[in-house]
Protein backbone atom coordinates (compact mmCIF):
# COMPACT_ATOMS: atom_id res chain seq x y z
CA UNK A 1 166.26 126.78 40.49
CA UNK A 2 163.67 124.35 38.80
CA UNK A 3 164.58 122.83 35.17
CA UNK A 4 168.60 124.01 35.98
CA UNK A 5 169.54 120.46 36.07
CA UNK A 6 167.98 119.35 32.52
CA UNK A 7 168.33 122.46 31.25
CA UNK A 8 172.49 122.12 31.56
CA UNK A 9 171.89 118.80 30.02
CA UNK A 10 170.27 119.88 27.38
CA UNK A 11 173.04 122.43 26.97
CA UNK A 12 175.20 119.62 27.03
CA UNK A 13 173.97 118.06 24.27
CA UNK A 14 172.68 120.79 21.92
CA UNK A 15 176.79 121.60 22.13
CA UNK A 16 177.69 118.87 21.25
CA UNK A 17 175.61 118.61 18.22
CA UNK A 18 177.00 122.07 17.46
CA UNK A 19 173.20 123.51 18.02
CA UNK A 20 173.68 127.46 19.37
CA UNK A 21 169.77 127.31 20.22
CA UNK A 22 167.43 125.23 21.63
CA UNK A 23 164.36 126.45 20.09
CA UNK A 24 162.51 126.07 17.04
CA UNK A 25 162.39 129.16 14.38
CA UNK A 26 159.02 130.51 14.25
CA UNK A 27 157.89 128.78 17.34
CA UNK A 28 157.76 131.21 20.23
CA UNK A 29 154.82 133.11 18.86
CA UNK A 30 152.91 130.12 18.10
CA UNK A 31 153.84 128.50 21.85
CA UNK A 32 152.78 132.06 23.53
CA UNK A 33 149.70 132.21 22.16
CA UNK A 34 148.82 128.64 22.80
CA UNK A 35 149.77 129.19 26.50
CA UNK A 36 147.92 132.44 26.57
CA UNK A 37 150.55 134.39 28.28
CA UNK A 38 154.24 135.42 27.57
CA UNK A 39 156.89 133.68 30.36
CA UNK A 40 159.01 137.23 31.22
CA UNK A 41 162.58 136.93 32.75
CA UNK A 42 162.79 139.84 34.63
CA UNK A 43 165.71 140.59 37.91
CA UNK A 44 165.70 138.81 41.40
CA UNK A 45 164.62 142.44 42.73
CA UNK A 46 165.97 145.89 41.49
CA UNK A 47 163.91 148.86 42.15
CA UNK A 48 162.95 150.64 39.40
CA UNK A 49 163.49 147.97 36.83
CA UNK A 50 161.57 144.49 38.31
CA UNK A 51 160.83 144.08 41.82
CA UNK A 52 157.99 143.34 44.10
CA UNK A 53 155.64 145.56 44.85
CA UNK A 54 153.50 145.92 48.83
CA UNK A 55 151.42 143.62 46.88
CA UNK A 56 153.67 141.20 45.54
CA UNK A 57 153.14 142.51 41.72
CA UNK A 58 156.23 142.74 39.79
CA UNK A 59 157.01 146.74 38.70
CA UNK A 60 159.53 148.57 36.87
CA UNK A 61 160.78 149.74 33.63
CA UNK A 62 162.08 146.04 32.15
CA UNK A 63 158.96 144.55 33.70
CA UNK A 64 156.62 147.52 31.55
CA UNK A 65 158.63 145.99 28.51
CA UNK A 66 156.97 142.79 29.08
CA UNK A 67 153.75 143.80 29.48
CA UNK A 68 154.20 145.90 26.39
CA UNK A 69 154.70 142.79 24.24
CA UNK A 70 151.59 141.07 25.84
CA UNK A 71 149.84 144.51 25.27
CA UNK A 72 150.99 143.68 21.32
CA UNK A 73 150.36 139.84 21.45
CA UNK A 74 146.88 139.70 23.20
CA UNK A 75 145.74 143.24 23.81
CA UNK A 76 145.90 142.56 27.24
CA UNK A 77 149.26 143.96 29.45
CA UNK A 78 147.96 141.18 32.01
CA UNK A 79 148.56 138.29 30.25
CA UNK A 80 152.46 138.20 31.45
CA UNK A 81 153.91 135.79 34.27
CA UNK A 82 157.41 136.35 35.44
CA UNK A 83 160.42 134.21 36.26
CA UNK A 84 162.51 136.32 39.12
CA UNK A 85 166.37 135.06 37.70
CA UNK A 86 169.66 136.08 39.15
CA UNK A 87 172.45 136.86 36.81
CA UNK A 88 174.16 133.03 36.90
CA UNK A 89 170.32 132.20 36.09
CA UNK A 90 169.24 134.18 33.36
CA UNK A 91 170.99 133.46 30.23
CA UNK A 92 170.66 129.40 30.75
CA UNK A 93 166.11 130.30 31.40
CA UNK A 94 166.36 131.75 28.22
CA UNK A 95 168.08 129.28 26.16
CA UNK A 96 165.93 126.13 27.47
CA UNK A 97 162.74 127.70 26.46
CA UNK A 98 161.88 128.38 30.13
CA UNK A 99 161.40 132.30 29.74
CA UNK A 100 159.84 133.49 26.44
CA UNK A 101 162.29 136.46 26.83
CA UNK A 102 164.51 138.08 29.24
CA UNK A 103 164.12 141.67 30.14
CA UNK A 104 166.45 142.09 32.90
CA UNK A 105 168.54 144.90 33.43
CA UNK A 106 171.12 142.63 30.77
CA UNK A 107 173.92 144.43 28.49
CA UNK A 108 174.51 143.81 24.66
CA UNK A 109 177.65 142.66 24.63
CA UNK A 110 179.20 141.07 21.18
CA UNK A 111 179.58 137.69 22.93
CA UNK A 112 176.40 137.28 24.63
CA UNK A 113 174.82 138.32 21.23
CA UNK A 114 176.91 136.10 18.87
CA UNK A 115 178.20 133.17 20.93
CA UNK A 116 174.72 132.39 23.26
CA UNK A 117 172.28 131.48 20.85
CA UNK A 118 170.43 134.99 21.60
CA UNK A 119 169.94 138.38 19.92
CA UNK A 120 169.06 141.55 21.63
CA UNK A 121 166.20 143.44 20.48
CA UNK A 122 167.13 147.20 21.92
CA UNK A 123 168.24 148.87 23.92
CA UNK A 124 165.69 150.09 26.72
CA UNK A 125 168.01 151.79 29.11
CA UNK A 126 171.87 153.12 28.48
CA UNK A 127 173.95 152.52 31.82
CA UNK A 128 177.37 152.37 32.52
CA UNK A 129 179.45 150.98 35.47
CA UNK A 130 180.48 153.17 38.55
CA UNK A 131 180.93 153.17 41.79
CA UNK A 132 178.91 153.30 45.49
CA UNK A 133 180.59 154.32 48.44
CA UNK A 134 179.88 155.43 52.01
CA UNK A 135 180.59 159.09 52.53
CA UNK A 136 182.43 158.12 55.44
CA UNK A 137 185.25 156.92 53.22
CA UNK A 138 186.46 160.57 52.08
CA UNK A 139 186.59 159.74 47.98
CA UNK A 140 185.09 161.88 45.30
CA UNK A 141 186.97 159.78 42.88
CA UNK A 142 187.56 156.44 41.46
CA UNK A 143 191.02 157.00 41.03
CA UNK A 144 191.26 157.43 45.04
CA UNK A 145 190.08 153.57 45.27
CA UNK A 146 193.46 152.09 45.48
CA UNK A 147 193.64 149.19 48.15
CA UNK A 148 189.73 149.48 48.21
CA UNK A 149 187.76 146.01 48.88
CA UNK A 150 185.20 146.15 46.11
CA UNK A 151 181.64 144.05 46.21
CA UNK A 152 180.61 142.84 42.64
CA UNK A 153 177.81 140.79 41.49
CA UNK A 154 178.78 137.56 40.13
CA UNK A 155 178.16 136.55 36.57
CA UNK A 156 178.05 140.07 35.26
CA UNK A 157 180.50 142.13 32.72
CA UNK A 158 180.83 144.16 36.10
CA UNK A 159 183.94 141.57 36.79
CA UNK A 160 185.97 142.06 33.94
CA UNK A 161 185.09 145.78 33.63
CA UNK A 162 186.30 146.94 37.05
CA UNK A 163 189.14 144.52 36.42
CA UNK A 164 190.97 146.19 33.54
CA UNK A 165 189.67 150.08 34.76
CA UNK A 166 191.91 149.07 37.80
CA UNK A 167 194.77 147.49 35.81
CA UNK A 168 194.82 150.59 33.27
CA UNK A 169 194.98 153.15 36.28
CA UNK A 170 197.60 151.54 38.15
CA UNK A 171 195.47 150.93 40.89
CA UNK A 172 194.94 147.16 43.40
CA UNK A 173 191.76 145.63 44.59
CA UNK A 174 189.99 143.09 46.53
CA UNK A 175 186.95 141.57 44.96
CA UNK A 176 184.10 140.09 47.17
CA UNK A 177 181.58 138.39 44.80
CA UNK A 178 178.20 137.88 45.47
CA UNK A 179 175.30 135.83 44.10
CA UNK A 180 172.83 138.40 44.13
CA UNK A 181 172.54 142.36 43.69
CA UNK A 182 171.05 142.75 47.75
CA UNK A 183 174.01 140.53 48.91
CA UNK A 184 176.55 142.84 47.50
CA UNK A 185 174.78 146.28 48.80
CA UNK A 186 173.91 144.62 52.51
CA UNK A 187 177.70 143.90 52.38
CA UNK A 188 178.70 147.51 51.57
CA UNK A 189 176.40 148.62 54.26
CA UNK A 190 177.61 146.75 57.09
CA UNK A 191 180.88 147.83 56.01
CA UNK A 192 182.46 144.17 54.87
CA UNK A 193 183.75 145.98 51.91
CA UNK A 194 184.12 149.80 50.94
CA UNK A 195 182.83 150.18 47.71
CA UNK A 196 179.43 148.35 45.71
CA UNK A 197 180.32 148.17 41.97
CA UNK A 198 177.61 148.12 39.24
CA UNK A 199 175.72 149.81 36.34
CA UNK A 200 174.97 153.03 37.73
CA UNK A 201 170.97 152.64 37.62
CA UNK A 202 171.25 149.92 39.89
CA UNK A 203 173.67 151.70 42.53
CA UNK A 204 171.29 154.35 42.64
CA UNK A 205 168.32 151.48 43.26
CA UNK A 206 170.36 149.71 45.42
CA UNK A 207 171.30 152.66 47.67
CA UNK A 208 167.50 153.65 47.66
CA UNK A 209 167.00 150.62 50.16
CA UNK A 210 169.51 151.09 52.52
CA UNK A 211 168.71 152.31 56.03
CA UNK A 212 170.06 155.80 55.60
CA UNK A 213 170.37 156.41 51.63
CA UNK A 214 171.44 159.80 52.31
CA UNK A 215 174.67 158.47 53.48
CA UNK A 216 176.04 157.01 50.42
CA UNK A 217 176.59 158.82 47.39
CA UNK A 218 177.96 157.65 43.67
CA UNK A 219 180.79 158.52 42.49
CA UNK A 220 181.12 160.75 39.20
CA UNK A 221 183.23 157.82 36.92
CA UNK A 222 181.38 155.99 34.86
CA UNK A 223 183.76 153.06 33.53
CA UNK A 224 182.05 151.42 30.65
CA UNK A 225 179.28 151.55 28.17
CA UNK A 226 176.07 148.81 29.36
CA UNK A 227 173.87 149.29 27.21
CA UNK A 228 170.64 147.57 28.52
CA UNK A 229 168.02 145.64 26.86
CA UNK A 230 165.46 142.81 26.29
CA UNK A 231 166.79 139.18 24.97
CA UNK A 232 165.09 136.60 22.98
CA UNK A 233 166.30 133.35 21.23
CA UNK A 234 168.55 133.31 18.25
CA UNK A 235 166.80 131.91 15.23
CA UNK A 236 163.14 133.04 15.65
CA UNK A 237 162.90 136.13 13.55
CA UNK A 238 158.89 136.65 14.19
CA UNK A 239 159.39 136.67 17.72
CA UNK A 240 162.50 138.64 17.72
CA UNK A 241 160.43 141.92 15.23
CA UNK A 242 157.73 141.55 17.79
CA UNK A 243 159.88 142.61 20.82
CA UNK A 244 162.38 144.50 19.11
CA UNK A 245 158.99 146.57 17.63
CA UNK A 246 157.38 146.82 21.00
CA UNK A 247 160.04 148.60 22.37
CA UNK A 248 160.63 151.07 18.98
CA UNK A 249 156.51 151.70 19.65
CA UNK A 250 156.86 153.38 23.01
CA UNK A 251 159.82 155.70 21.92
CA UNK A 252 157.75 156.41 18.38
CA UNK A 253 154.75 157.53 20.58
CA UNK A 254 156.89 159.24 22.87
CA UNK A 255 158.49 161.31 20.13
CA UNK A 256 155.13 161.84 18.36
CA UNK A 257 153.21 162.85 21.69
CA UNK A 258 151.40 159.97 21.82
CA UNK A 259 150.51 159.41 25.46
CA UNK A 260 148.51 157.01 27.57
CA UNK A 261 145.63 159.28 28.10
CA UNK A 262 145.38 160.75 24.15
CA UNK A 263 146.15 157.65 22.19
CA UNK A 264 142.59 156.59 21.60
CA UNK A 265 141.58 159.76 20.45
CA UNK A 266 144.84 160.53 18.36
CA UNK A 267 144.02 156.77 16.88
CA UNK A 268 140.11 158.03 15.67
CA UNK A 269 141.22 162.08 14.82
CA UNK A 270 144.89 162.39 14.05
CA UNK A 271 145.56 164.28 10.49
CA UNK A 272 149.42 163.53 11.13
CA UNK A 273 150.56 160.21 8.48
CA UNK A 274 152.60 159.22 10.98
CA UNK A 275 150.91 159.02 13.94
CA UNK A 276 148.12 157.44 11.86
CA UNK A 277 150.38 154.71 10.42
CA UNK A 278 151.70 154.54 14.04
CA UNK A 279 148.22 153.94 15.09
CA UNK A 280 146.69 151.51 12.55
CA UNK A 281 144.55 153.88 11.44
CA UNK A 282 146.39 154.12 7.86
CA UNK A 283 148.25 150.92 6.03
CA UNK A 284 148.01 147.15 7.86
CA UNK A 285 151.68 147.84 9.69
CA UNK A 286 150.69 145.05 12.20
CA UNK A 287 150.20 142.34 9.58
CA UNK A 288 153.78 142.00 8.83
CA UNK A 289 154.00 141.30 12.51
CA UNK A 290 151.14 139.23 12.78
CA UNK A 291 150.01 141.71 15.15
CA UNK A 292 146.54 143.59 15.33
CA UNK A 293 146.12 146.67 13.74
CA UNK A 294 145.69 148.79 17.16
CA UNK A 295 149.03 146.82 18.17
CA UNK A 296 150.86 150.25 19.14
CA UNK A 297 147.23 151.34 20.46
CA UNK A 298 146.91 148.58 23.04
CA UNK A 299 151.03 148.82 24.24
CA UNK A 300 150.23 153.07 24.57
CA UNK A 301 147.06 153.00 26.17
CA UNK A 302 147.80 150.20 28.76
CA UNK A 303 151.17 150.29 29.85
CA UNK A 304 152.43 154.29 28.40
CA UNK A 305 155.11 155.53 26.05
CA UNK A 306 158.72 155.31 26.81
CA UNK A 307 158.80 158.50 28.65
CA UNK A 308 155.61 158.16 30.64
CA UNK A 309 157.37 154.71 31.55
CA UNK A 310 160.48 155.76 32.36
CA UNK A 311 159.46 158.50 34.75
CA UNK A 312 156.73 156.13 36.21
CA UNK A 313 159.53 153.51 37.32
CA UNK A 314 163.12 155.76 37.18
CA UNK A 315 162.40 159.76 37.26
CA UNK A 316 162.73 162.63 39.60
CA UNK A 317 159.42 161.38 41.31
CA UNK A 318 160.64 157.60 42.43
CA UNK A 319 162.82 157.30 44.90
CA UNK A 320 166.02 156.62 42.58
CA UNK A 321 165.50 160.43 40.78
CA UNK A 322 167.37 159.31 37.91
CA UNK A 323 167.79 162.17 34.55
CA UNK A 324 166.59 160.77 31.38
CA UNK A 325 170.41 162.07 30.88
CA UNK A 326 171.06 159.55 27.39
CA UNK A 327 167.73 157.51 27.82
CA UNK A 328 166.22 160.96 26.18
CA UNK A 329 164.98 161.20 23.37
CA UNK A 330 167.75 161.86 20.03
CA UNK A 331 165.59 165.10 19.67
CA UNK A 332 165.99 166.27 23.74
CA UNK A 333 169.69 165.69 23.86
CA UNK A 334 169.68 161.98 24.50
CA UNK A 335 170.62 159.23 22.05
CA UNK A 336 167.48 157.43 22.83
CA UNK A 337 166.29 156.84 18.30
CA UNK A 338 163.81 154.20 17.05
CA UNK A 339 163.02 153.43 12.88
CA UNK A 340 159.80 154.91 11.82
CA UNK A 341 156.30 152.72 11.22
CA UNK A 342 156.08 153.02 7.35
């Protein structure tokens, strides 16, 4: 991948200086809207979260996020370009400045958000590890996985996950790593190893391009808590609020009702003080963002709440007929919760 080689120089340096990040607080905003766009780091190709389209346009649920913050930035979803990263990839794009951030299927963990010179701004999807197998192989368990050959992705917390579930049950494995998320599920498929190992949205996006989907099912463990989300640099505080309050404007407007189709006209008639803050239609909420003041109006109107975007990319009308299950809303039995505007 381009800029690897002076980025890991770079690295090199900034750690031996002691510097945990290689940009410049306050700058990201500034750089963005100079360039007119924001750089998104987005998956080498998971369906339902960032993957190429019949037309070669980049869709999903962490690629909406993007053009959510461009919605914010310029009023324009468009103005978004993305970098396709793998997971080895991702985390050193990020740090050199080459993505502006990374919303890639990527989980909070306390080292990647205290040791990596980044900071996670939410959380837009809650997975957890488990396990794909081939019907064929007679298991309705987990636990019935002893001796299994297991394909993992490389450079993920996937490794050390399935790793100590195995340990703690008593049970042996074989791991077959793999650079990339298709490498592990054609490997599964032509039967090089018996079980694909991941978070559980992409086993079910994974599966949903094989040849015969219907033959595969996932198994009812989940192993771990992956909470997913959208990364930025350590150490630029505007930036960070204007991601982190993207994201907490498409749950607010889902909670409040706030939809693609009535946000306009809840923006000009709503009597609710909420929705109107929300809105910009009461207060200057934007201002402390250095945002407009239809900010939440352009992100709602162009690219959809988090429900409408969920079920757009993930629900029981896409081919991976995922349940909201915790990604609904803390009021619908979820856990899914962002601060109000006020």
């Amino acid at each position: 991948m381009k800029m690897l080689k002076s980025t890991l120089a770079v690295m090199t340096a900034a750690a031996a200086l002691g510097i945990s990040s290689f940009a410049q607080a306050g700058a990201t905003l500034d750089a963005v809207q100079k360039k007119g766009f924001v750089q998104c780091g987005v998956s080498d190709g998971l369906p339902g979260f960032s993957v190429p389209d019949a037309k070669g346009t980049i869709v999903g649920i962490d690629a909406d996020v993007c053009r959510a913050v461009a919605a914010a930035v310029f009023g324009d979803a468009k103005k978004v370009k993305f970098s396709q990263l793998n997971a080895k990839e991702r985390f050193t794009a990020l740090q050199s400045g080459e993505v502006d951030v990374l919303s890639r299927n990527t989980t909070w963990t306390s080292s990647r958000d205290a040791g990596m010179g980044l900071v996670f701004a939410g959380v837009t999807y809650y997975d957890g590890i488990g396990f794909l197998v081939n019907k064929k192989l007679g298991v309705s368990s987990a636990k019935e996985l002893d001796g299994a050959t297991i394909c993992i992705q490389a450079g993920t917390t996937t490794e050390l996950n399935v790793s100590d579930y195995f340990r703690a049950n008593g049970l042996k494995y074989t791991p077959i790593t793999f650079d990339t998320s298709d490498e592990s599920a054609k490997s599964l498929e032509s039967g090089r190893c018996d079980v694909l190992t991941s978070d559980k949205s992409q086993l079910y996006a994974q599966r949903s391009k094989l040849a015969a989907p219907a033959d595969y099912q996932v198994l009812p463990e989940t192993i771990s808590k992956e909470p997913l989300g959208p990364v930025v640099r350590k150490g630029d505080e505007e930036w960070f609020s204007i991601v982190k309050w993207t994201l907490f404007a498409m749950l607010n407007a889902e909670e409040m009702g706030v939809t693609s189709k009535n946000v306009e006209a809840e923006a000009k008639s709503t009597k609710n003080p909420d929705v109107a803050r929300m809105l910009g239609a009461d207060g200057e909420y934007g201002k402390d963002l250095k945002l407009p003041k239809d900010w939440v109006v352009q992100i709602v109107k162009q690219v959809g709440n988090y429900g409408e975007v969920f079920e757009k990319n993930l629900g029981k009308e896409t081919p991976l007929q995922i349940d909201r299950g915790l990604n609904a809303l803390w009021n619908n039995g979820g856990i899914q919760y962002a601060p109000p505007v006020r």
